[in-house]
Protein backbone atom coordinates (compact mmCIF):
# COMPACT_ATOMS: atom_id res chain seq x y z
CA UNK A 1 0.00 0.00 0.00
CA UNK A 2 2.58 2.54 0.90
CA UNK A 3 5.83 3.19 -0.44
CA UNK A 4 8.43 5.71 1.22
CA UNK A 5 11.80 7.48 0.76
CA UNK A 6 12.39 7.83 4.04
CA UNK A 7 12.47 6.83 7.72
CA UNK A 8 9.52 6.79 10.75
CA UNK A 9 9.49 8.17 13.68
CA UNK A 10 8.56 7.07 17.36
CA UNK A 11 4.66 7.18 18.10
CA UNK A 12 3.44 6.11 21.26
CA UNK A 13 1.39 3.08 21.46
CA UNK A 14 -2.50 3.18 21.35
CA UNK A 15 -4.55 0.31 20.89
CA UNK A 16 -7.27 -0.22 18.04
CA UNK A 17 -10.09 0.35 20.95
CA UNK A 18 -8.66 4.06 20.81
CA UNK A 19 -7.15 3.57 17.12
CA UNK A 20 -10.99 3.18 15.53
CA UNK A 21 -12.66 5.63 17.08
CA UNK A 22 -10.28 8.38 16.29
CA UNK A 23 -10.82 11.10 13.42
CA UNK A 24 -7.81 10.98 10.90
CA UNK A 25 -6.57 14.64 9.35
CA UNK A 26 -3.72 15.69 7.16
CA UNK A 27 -1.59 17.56 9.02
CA UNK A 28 -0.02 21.28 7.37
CA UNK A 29 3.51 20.10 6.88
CA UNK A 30 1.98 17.53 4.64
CA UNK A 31 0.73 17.99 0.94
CA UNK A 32 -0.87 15.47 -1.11
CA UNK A 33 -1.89 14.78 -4.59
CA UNK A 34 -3.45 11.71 -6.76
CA UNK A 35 -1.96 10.90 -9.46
CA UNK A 36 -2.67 8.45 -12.63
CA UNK A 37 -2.17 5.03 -10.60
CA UNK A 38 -0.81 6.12 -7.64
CA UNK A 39 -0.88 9.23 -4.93
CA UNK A 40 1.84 10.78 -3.57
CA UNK A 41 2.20 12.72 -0.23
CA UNK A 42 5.28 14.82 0.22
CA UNK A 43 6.36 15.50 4.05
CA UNK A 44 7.79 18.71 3.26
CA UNK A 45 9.27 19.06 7.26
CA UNK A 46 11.38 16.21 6.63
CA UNK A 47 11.54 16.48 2.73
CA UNK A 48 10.46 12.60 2.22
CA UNK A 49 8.10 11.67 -0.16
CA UNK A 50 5.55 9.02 -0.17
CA UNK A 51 4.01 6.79 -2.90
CA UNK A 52 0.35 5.41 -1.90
CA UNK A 53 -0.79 2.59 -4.75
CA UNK A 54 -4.67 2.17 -6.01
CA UNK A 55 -5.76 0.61 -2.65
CA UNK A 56 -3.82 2.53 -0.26
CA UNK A 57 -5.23 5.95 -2.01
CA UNK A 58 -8.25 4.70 -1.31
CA UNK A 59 -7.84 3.83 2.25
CA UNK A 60 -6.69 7.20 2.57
CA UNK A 61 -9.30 9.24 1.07
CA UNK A 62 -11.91 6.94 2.72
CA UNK A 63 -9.67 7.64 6.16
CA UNK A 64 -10.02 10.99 5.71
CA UNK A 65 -13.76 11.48 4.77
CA UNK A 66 -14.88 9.44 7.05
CA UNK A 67 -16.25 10.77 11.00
CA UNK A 68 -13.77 7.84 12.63
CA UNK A 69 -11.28 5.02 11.66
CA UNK A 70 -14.50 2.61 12.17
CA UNK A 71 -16.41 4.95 10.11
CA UNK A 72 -13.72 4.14 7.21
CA UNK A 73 -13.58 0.90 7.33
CA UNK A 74 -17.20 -0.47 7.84
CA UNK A 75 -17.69 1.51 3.83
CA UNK A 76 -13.97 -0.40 2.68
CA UNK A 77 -15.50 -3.33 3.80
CA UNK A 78 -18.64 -3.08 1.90
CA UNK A 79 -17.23 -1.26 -1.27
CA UNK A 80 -14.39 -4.12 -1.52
CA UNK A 81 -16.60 -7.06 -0.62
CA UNK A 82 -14.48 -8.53 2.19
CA UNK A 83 -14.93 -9.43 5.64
CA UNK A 84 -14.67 -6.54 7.94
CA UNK A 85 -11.98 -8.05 10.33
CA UNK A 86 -9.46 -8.26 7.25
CA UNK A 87 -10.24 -4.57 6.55
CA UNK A 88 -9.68 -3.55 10.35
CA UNK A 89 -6.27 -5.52 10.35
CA UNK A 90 -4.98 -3.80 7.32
CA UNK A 91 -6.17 -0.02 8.02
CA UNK A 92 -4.57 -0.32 11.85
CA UNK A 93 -1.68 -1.03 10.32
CA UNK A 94 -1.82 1.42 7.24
CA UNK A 95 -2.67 3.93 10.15
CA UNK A 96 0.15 2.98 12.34
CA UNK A 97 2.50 3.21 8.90
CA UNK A 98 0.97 6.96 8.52
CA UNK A 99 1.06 8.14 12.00
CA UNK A 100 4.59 6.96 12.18
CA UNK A 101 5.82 8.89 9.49
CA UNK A 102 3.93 11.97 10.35
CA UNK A 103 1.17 11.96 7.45
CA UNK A 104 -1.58 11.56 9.23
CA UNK A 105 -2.83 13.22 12.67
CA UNK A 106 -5.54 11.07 14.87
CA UNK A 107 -7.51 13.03 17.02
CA UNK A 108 -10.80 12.31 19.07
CA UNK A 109 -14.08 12.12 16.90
CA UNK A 110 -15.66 14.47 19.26
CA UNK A 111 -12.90 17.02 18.67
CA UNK A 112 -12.42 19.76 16.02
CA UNK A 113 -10.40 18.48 13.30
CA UNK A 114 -7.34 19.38 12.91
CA UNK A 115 -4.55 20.29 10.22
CA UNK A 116 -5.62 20.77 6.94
CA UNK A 117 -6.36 18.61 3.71
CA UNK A 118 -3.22 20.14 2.02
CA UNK A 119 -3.52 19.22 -1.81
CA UNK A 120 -1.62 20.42 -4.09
């Protein structure tokens, strides 16, 4: 799903009870754009870009759309035809992946989202 030039970074540990019912946002240092086949997202604070492929562009618009991480992958699960629990595995980890490399922001679904949806 995700392709990088770069490193991650440390994120504390939170488990998918508090994972799903977060509220995913693009944070300003990060700028994103679809391509043909592919999307790319450009961290410009640490000057790394990022390659997402068909299905991991998806995830992340549906991510981002979506009122939680639950939210996001109940529709996957239904637009792709497969059983939610395979969904759930692959988006904690996708979300992990993003959260470790500063992509993505996770906030509470009750809070005001923050950063911005910085395309380009």
């Amino acid at each position: 799903m995700l392709m990088s030039s770069g490193s991650a970074a440390d994120v504390p540990p939170m488990s998918w009870n508090e994972l799903r019912r977060c509220r995913v946002a693009v944070p300003e240092h990060v700028v994103h754009r679809a391509l043909a086949e592919e999307t790319v997202l450009l961290n410009v604070s640490t000057s790394t870009y990022h390659t997402l492929d068909a299905v991991g562009a998806r995830f992340f618009d549906t991510m981002r759309q979506a009122a939680t991480v639950e939210a996001a992958c109940e529709q996957l699960a239904a637009e792709y035809e497969q059983p939610l629990e395979r969904i759930t595995a692959d988006m904690e980890a996708f979300c992990r992946d993003l959260v470790e490399r500063e992509l993505i922001e996770l906030t509470a679904a009750s809070a005001a989202p923050a950063g911005h949806r910085g395309t380009v």
